[in-house]
Protein backbone atom coordinates (compact mmCIF):
# COMPACT_ATOMS: atom_id res chain seq x y z
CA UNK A 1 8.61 12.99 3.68
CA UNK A 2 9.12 10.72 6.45
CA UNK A 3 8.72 7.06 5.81
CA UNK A 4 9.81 3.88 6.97
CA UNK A 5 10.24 1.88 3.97
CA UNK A 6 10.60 3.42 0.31
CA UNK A 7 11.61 1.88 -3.38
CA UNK A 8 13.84 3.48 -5.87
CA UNK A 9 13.88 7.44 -5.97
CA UNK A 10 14.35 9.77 -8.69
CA UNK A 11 17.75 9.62 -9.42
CA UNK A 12 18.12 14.04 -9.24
CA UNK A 13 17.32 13.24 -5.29
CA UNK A 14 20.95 11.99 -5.00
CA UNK A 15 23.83 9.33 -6.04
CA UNK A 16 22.12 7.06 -3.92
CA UNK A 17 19.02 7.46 -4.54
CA UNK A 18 18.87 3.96 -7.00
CA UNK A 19 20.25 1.82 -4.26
CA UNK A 20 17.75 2.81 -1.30
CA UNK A 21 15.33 -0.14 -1.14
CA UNK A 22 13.26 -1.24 1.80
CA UNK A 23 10.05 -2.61 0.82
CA UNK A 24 7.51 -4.38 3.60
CA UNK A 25 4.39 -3.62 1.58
CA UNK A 26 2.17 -1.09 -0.73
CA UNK A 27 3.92 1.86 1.65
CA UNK A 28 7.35 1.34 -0.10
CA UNK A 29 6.10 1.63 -3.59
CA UNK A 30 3.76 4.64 -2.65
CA UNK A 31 5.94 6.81 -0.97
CA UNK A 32 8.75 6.39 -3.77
CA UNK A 33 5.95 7.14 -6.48
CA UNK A 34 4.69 10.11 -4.44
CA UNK A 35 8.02 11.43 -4.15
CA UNK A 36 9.08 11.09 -7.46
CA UNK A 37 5.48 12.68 -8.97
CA UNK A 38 6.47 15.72 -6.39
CA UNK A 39 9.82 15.88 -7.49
CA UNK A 40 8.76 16.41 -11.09
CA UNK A 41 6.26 18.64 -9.82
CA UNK A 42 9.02 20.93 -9.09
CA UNK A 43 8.23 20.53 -5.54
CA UNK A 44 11.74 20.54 -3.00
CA UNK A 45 10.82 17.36 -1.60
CA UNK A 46 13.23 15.76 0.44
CA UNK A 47 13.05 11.90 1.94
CA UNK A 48 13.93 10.76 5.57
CA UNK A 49 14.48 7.12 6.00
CA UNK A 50 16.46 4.64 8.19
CA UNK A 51 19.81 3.81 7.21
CA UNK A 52 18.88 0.15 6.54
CA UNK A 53 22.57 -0.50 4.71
CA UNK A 54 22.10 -4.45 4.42
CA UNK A 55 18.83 -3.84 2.05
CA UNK A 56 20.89 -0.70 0.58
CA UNK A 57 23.74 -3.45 -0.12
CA UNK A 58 25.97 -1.16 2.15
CA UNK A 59 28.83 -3.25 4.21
CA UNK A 60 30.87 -1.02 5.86
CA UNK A 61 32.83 -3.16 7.84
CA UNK A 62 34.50 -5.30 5.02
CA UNK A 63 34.46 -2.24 2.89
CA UNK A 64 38.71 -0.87 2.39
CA UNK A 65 39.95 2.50 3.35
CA UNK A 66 39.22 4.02 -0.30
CA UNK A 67 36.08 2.69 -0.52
CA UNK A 68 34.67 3.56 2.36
CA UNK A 69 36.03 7.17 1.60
CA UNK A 70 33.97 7.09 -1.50
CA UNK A 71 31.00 5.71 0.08
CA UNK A 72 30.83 8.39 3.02
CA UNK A 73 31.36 10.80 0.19
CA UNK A 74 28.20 9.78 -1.73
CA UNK A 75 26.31 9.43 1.07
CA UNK A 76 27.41 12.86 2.16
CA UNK A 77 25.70 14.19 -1.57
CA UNK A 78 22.85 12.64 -0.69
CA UNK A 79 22.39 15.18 2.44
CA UNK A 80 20.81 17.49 0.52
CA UNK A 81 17.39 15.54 -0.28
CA UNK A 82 18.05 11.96 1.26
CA UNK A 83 18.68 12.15 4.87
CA UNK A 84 19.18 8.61 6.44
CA UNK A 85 18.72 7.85 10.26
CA UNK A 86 21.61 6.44 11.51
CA UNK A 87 20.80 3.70 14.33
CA UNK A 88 22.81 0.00 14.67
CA UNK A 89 19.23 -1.45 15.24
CA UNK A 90 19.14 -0.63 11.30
CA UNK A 91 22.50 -1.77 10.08
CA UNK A 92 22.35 -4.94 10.28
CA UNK A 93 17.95 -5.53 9.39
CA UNK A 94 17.29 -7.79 6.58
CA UNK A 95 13.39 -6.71 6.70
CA UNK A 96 11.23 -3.23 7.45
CA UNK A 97 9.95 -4.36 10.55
CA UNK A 98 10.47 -7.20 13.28
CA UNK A 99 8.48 -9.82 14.24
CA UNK A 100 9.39 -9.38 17.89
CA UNK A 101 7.11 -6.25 19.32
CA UNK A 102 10.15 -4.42 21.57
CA UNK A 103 12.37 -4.78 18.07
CA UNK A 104 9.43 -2.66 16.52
CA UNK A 105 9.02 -0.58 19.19
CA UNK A 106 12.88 0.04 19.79
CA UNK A 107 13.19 0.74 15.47
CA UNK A 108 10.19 3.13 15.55
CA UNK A 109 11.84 5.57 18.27
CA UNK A 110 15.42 5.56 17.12
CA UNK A 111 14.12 6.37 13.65
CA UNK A 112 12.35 9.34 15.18
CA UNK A 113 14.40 10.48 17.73
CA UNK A 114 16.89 10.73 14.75
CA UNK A 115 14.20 12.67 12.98
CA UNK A 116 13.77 15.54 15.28
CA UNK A 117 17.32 15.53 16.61
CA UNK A 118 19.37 15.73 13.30
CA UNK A 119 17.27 15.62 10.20
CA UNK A 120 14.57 18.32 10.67
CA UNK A 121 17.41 20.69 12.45
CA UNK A 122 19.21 20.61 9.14
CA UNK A 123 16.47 20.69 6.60
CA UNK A 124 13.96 23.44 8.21
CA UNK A 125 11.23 22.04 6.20
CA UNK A 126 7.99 24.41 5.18
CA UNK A 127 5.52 21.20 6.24
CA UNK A 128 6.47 17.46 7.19
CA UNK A 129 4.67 14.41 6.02
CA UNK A 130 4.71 11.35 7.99
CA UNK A 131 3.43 7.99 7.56
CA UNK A 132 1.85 5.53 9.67
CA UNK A 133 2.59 4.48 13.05
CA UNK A 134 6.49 4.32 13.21
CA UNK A 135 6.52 8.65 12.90
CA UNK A 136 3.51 9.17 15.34
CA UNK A 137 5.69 10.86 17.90
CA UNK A 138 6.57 13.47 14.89
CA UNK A 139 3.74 15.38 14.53
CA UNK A 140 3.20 16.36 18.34
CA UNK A 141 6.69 17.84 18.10
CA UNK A 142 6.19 19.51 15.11
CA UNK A 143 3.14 20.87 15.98
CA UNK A 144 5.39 22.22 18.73
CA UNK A 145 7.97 23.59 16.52
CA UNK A 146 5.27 25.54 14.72
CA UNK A 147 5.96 23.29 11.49
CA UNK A 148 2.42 22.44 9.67
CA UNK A 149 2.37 18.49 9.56
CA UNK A 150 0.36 15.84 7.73
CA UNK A 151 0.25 12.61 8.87
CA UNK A 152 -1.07 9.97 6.62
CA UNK A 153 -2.73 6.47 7.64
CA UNK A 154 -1.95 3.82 5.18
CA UNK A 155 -2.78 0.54 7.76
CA UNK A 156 -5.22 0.72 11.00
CA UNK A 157 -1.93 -1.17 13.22
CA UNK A 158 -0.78 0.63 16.67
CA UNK A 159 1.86 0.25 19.18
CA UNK A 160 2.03 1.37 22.85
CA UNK A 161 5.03 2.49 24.70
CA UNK A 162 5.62 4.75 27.86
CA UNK A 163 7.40 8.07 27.90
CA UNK A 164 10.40 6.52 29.91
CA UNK A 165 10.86 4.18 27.33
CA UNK A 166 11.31 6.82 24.87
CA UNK A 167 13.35 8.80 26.45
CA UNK A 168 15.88 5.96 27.53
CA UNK A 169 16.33 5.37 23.68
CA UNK A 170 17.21 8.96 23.72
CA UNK A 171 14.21 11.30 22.71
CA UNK A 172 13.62 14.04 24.76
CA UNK A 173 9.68 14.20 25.34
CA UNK A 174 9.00 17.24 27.86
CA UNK A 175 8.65 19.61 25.40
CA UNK A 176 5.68 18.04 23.35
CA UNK A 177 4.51 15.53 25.19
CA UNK A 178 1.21 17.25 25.71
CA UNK A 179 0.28 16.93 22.17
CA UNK A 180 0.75 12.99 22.06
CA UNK A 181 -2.40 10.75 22.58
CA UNK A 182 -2.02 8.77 25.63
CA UNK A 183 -3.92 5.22 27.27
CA UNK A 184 -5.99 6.95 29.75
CA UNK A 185 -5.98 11.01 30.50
CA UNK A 186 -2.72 12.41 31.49
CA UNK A 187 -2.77 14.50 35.11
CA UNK A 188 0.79 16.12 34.71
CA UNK A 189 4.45 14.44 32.55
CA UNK A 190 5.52 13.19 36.05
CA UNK A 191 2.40 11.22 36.91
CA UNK A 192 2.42 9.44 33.26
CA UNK A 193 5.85 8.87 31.77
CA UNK A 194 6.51 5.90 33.50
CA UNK A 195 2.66 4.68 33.65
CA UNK A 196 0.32 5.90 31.17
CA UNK A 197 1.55 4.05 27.33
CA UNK A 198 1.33 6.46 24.38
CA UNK A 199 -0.25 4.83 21.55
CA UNK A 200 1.51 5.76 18.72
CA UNK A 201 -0.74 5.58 15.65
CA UNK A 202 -3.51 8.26 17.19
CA UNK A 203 -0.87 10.58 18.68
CA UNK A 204 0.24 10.76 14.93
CA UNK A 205 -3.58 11.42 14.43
CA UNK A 206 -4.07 13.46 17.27
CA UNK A 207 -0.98 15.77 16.90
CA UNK A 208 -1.42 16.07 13.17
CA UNK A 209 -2.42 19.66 11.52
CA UNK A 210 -4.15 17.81 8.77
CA UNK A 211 -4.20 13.92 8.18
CA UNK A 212 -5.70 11.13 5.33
CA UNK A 213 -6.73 8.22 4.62
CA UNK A 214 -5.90 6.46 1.11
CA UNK A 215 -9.41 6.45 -0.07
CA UNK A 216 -11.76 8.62 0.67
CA UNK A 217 -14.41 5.77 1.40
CA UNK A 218 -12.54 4.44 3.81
CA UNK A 219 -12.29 7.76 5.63
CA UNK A 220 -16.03 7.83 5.46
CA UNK A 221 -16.86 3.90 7.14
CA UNK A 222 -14.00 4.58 10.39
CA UNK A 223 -16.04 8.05 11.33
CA UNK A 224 -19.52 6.31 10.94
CA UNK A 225 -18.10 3.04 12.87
CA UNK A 226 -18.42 1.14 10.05
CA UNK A 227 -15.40 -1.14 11.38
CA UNK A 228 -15.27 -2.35 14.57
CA UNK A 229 -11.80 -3.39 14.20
CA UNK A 230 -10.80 -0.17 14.32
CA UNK A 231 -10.00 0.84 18.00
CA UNK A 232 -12.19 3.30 19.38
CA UNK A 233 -9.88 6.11 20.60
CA UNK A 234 -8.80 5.62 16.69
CA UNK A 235 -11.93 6.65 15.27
CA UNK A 236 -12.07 9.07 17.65
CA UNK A 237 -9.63 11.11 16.33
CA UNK A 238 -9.90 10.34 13.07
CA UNK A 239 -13.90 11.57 13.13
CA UNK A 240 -12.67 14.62 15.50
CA UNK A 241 -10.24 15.61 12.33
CA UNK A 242 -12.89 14.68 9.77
CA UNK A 243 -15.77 17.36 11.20
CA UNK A 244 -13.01 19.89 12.24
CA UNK A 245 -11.97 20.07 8.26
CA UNK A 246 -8.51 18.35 8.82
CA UNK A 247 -9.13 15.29 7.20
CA UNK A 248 -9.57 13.97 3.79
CA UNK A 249 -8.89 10.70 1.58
CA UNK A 250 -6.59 10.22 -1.02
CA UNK A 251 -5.96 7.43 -3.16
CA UNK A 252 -2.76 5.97 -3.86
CA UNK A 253 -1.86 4.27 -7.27
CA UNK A 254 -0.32 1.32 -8.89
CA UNK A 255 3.49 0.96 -9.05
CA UNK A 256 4.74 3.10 -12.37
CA UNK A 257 6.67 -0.03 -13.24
CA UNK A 258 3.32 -1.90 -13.51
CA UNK A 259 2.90 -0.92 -17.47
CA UNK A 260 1.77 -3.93 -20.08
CA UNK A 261 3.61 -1.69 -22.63
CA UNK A 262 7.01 -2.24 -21.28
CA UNK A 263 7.59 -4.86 -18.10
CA UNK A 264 9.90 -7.84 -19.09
CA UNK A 265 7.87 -10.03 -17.04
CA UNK A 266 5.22 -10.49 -19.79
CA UNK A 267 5.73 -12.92 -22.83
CA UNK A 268 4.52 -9.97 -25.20
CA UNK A 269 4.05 -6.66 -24.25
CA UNK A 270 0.69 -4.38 -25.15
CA UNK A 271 -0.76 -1.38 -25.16
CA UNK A 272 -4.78 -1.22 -24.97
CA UNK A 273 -5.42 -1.02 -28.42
CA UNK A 274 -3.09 -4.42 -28.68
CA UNK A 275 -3.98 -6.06 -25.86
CA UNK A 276 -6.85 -8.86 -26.97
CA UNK A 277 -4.08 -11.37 -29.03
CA UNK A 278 -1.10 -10.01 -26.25
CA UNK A 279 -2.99 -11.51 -23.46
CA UNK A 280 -4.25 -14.81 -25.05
CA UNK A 281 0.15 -15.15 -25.49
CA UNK A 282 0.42 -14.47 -22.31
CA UNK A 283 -2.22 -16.58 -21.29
CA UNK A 284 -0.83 -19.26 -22.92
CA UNK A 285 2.70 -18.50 -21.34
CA UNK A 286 1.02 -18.87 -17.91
CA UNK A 287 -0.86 -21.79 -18.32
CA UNK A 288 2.32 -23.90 -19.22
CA UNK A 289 4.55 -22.59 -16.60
CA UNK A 290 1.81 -23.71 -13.72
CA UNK A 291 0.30 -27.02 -15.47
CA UNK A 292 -3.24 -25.19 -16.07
CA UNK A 293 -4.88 -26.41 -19.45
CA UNK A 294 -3.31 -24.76 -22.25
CA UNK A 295 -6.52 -23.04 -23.58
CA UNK A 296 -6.44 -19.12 -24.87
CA UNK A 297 -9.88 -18.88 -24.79
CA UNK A 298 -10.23 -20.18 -20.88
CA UNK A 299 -11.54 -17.49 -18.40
CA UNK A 300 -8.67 -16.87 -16.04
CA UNK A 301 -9.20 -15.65 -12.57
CA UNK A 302 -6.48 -14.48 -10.54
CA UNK A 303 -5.78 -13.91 -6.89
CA UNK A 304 -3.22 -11.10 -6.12
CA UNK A 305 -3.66 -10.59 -2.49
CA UNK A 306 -2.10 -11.85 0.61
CA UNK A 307 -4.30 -14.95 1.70
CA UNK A 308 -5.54 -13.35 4.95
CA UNK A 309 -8.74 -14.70 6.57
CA UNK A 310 -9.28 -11.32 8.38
CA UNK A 311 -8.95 -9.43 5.97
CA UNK A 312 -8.69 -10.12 2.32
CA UNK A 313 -11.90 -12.78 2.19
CA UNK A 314 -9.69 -16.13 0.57
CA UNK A 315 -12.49 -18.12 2.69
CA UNK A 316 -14.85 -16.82 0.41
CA UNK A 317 -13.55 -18.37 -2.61
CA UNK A 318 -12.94 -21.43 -0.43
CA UNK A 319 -16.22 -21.72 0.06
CA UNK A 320 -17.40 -21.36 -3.22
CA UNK A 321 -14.02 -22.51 -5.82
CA UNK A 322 -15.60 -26.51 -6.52
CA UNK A 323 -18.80 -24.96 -7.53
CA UNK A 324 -17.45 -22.36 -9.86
CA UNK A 325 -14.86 -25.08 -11.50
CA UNK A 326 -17.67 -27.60 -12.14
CA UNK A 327 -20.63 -25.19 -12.81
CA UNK A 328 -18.10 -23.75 -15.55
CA UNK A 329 -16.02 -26.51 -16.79
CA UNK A 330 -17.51 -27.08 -19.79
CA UNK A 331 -15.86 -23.58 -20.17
CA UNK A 332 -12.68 -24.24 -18.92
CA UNK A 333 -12.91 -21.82 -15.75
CA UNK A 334 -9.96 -21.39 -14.06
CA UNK A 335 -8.56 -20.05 -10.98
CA UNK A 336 -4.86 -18.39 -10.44
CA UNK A 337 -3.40 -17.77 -7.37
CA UNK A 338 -0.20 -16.85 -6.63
CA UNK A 339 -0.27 -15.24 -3.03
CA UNK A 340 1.50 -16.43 0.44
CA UNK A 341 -0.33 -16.67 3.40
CA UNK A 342 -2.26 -18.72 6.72
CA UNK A 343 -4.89 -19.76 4.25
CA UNK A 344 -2.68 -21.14 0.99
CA UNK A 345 -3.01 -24.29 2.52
CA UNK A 346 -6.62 -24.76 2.52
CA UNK A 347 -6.45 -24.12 -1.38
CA UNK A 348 -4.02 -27.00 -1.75
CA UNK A 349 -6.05 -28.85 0.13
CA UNK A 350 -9.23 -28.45 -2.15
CA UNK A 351 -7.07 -28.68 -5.32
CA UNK A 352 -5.76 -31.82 -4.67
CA UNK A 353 -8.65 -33.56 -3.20
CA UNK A 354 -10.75 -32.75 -6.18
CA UNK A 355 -7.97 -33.61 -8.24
CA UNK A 356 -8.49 -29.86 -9.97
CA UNK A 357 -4.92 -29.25 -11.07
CA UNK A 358 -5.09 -28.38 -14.37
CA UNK A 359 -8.21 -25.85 -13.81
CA UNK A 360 -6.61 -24.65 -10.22
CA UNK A 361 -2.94 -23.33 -9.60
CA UNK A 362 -1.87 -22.32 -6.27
CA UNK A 363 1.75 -20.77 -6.23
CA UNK A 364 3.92 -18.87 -3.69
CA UNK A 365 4.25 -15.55 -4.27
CA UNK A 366 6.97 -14.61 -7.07
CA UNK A 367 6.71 -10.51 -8.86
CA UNK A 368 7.21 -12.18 -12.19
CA UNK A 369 4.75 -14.63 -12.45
CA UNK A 370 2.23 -12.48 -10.64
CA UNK A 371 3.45 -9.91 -13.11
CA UNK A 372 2.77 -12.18 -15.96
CA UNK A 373 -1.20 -13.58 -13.98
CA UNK A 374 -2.32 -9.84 -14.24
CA UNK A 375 -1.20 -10.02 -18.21
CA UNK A 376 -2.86 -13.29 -18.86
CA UNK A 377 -5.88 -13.49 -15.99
CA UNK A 378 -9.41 -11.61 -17.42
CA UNK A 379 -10.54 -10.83 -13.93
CA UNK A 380 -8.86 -10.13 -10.96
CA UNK A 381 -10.18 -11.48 -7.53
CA UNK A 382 -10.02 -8.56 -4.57
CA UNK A 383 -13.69 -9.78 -2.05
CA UNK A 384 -12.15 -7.55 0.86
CA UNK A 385 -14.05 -7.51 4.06
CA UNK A 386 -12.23 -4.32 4.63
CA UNK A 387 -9.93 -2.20 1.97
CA UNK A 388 -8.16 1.48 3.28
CA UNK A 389 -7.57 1.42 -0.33
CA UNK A 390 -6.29 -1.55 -2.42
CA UNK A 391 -4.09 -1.38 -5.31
CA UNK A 392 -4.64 -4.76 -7.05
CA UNK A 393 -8.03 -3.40 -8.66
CA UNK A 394 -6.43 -0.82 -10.06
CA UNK A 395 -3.20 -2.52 -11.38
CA UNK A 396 -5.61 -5.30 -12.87
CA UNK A 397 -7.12 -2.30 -15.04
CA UNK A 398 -3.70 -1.39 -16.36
CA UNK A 399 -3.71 -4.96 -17.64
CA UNK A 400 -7.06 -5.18 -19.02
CA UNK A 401 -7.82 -7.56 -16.34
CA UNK A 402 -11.01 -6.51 -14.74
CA UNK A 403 -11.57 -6.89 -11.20
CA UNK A 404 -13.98 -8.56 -8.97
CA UNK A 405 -14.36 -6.90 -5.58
CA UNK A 406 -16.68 -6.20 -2.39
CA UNK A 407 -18.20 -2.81 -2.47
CA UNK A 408 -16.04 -1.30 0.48
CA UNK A 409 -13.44 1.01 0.88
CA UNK A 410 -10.65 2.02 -1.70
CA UNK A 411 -12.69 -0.98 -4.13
CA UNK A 412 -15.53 1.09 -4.16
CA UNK A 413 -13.67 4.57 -5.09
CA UNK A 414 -11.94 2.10 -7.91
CA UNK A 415 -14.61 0.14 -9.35
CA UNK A 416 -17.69 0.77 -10.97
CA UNK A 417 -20.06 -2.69 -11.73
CA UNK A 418 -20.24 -3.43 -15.23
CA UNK A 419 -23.27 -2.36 -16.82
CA UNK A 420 -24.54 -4.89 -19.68
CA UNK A 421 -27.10 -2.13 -21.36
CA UNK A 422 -25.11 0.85 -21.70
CA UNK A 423 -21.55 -0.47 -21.51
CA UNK A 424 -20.40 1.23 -18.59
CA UNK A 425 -18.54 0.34 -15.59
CA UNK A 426 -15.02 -0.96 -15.21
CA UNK A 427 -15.40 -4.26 -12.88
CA UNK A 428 -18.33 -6.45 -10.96
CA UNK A 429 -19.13 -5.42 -7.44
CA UNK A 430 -21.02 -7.15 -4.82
CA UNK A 431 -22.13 -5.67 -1.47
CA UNK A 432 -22.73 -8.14 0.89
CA UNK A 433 -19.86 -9.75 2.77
CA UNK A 434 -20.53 -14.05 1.98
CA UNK A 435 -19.91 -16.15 0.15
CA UNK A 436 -23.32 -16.02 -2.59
CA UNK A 437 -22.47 -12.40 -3.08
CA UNK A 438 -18.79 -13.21 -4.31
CA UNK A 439 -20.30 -15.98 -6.46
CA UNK A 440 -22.85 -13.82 -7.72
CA UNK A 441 -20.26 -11.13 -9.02
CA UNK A 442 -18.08 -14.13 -10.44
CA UNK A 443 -21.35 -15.19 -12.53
CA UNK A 444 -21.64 -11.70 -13.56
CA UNK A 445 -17.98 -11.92 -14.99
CA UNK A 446 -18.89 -14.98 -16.61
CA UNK A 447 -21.87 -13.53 -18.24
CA UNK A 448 -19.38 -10.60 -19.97
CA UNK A 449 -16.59 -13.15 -20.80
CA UNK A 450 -19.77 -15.14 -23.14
CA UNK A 451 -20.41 -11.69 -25.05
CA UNK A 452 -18.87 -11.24 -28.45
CA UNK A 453 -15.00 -11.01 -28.51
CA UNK A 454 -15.50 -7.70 -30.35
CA UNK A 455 -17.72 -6.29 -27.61
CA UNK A 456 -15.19 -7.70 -24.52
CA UNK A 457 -12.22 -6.01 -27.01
CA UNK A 458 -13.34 -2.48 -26.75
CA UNK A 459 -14.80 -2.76 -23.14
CA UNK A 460 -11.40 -3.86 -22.02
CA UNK A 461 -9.64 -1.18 -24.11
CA UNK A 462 -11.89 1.38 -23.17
CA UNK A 463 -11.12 0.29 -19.09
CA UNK A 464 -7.13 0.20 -19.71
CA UNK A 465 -7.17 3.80 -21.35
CA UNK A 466 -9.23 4.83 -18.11
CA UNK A 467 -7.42 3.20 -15.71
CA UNK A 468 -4.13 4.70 -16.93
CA UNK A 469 -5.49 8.67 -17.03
CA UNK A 470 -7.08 8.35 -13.45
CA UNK A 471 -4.67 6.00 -11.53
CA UNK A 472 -1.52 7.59 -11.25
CA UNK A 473 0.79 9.16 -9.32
CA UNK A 474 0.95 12.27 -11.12
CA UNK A 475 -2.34 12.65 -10.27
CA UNK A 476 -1.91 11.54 -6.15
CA UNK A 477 0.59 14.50 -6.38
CA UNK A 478 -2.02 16.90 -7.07
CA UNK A 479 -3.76 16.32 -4.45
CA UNK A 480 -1.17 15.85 -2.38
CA UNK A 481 -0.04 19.49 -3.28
CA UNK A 482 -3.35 21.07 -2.58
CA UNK A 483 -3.21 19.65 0.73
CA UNK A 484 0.34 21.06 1.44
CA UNK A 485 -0.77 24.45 0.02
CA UNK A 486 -4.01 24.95 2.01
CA UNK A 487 -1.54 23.62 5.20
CA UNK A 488 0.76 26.51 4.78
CA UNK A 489 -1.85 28.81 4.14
CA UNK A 490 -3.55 28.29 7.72
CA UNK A 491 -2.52 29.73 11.08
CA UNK A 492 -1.19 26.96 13.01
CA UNK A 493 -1.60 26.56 17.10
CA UNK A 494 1.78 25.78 17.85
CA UNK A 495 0.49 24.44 21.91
């Protein structure tokens, strides 16, 4: 498994394996999770990852002759399963990746050039996994090695970079560099090292034996062109994978810490048969700590997501939060969010103008108290324009929170609307991409918070239980595994 950023590992992977923590986003928490679900799998997974030793806590150069004996020695255990690039650009990094594009681009090809040189000499794996754009130079080589790879595509983000500027970080590129994707065709390695960029994300794509998605949805919209964010040479190869047999989606799933039953960010902790009275406490715990009414019986909507106009559709709710707060406030509506980002400002904006601060909170993001908004919130906003997968829906579910979300993407492989006759469903979905289609869902949520507590009780019950046997790693694994297996059971084209 090669990955740039991961969160805690099973602690039979190593000595070390509790202090490795680099997190810039979902990719962290999924790769430890998958890792861990192979481990117990039985599978002989092993993890390759930059030696980022300020986020590991690691200072070697205040560290005393003895201890830094003892820490070479338990990094040297770690060999076996955790193999850690060793760069300076990482020493030193406070965060995954760099706001400056060369840092990026400088990180990504040390970390691979490490990689191929040292790591994958010493392990000989069976098959190599790879994720995103930062390992798209791996699979071209591997596919050159004759080592089955799958490459998987967590974020649609690219970065360009010429063959000279690879090798003068220290990769050698002759030998595979006919199996990376390039700007414009390639006449011969002469002609386009120093000219002709290799974009990294579709050579990871393009020199991949098998690659996914994380949903299978998602997969689906890039081959029809259902995004026209997507580049085009990027759907390209994605769709040429997709009819060829070599592609497929796979959800990921909600952090395993993410359990009602036992986080210590919750006032009371509850399992679904507990959960009604548990998350009126905790409602009540939430409401104080952000000045909202103090009012169990208040429908609680909560933002978990990044507030990114592009993507995550916050302008939506803009558009739309003064009607829902005075159309409802009879009922006490009110609206959580705890989420950074570009548009957090526009919220304050409407909050204080209207004065709505005790039916609106807007707070920076902090893991407890969004911990504790999933635990006390009864729906969860997600009105994506776009969603490769999406794990707030599903975390909301673990809560008994049910989520609110555009049909597209991972939401729609998540989230089933609600259905009033025959009690089915798990959430309220709307299709079109505006503003009266999020209210419309909203008003829909509304509808099932006025049925009888009884009836909301064992809906929300019945969509925890759910929820828990169908979103989890254990079962990523799986398919994960199957994936692997066919891999190694196909001839491979090694040129």
């Amino acid at each position: 498994m090669v990955t740039p950023e991961i969160t805690s590992l099973p602690p039979g992977m190593g000595n070390m394996a509790n202090r490795l923590r680099a997190k810039a986003g979902g990719l962290a928490d999924v790769s430890a999770s998958l890792v861990g679900a192979l481990f117990r799998c039985g599978a002989d997974v092993h993890v390759a990852l930059p030696h980022y030793r300020r986020m590991f806590h690691v200072d070697l150069g205040n560290m005393v002759s003895d201890e830094l004996r003892a820490y070479m020695m338990h990094f040297n255990n770690t060999r076996s399963r955790i193999h850690l690039a060793e760069d300076r650009i990482f020493y030193y990094r406070d965060t995954v990746y760099s706001s400056y594009s060369d840092d990026s681009f400088k990180q990504a090809v040390a970390f691979q050039r490490e990689v191929l040189n040292n790591i994958i000499p010493v392990v000989k794996p069976d098959l190599i996994h790879c994720n995103d754009w930062m390992t798209g130079l791996i699979p071209g080589a591997a596919r050159r090695m004759g080592i089955p790879c799958l490459f998987t595509v967590h974020n649609i983000h690219t970065s360009k970079v010429t063959l000279a500027e690879i090798e003068d970080r220290g990769l050698d590129t002759a030998p595979f560099w006919e199996n990376l994707y390039y700007e414009r065709p390639p006449f011969s390695y002469e002609e386009t090292r120093s000219t002709n960029p290799v974009d990294m994300l579709t050579s990871g794509i393009f020199g991949a034996h098998f690659i996914n998605t994380v949903s299978p949805t998602f997969l689906k919209e890039i081959v029809e062109g259902h995004h026209d964010f997507v580049a085009p040479q990027i759907r390209q190869e994605i769709a040429a994978k997709y009819r060829s047999g070599c592609a497929g989606g796979i959800l990921n799933s909600p952090d395993e810490a993410d359990n009602p039953e036992t986080d210590t960010s919750l006032e009371v902790c509850y399992t679904p048969e507990t959960h009604f009275q548990a998350k009126q406490v905790n409602k009540i715990a939430f409401q104080s700590k952000t000045g909202l009414l103090v009012d169990q019986n208040a429908p609680l909507l909560f933002w978990p997501n990044r507030l990114d106009p592009v993507q995550k559709g916050c302008q939506l709710l803009s558009e739309i939060m003064y009607d829902l707060v005075h159309r409802y406030y009879d009922r006490n509506l009110q609206i959580a969010i705890v989420a950074n980002g570009s548009y957090q400002k526009v919220f304050r904006d409407i909050v204080a103008f209207h004065d709505f601060y005790d039916r609106v909170t807007v707070c920076d993001f902090d893991e407890k108290l969004s911990h504790l908004a999933f635990a006390a919130s009864d729906f969860v906003l997600v009105p994506s324009r776009f969603e490769p997968c999406g794990l707030p829906q599903m975390t909301a579910q673990y809560y008994g929170s049910l989520p609110i979300v555009r049909d597209t993407g991972g939401l729609h492989d998540t989230v089933e609307h609600y259905n009033f006759t025959e009690n089915t469903g798990n959430g309220f979905v709307f299709k079109d991409y505006d503003a009266n289609g999020l209210r419309w869902a909203v008003d829909e949520a509304m509808r099932f918070h006025a049925l009888p507590a009884a009836e909301r009780e064992q809906t929300v019950t019945r969509v925890m239980k759910s929820a828990r046997s169908r979103f989890n790693h254990d079962v990523t694994a799986r398919h994960y595994i199957d994936i692997y297996e066919s891999m190694l059971e196909r001839p491979l084209l090694n040129k």
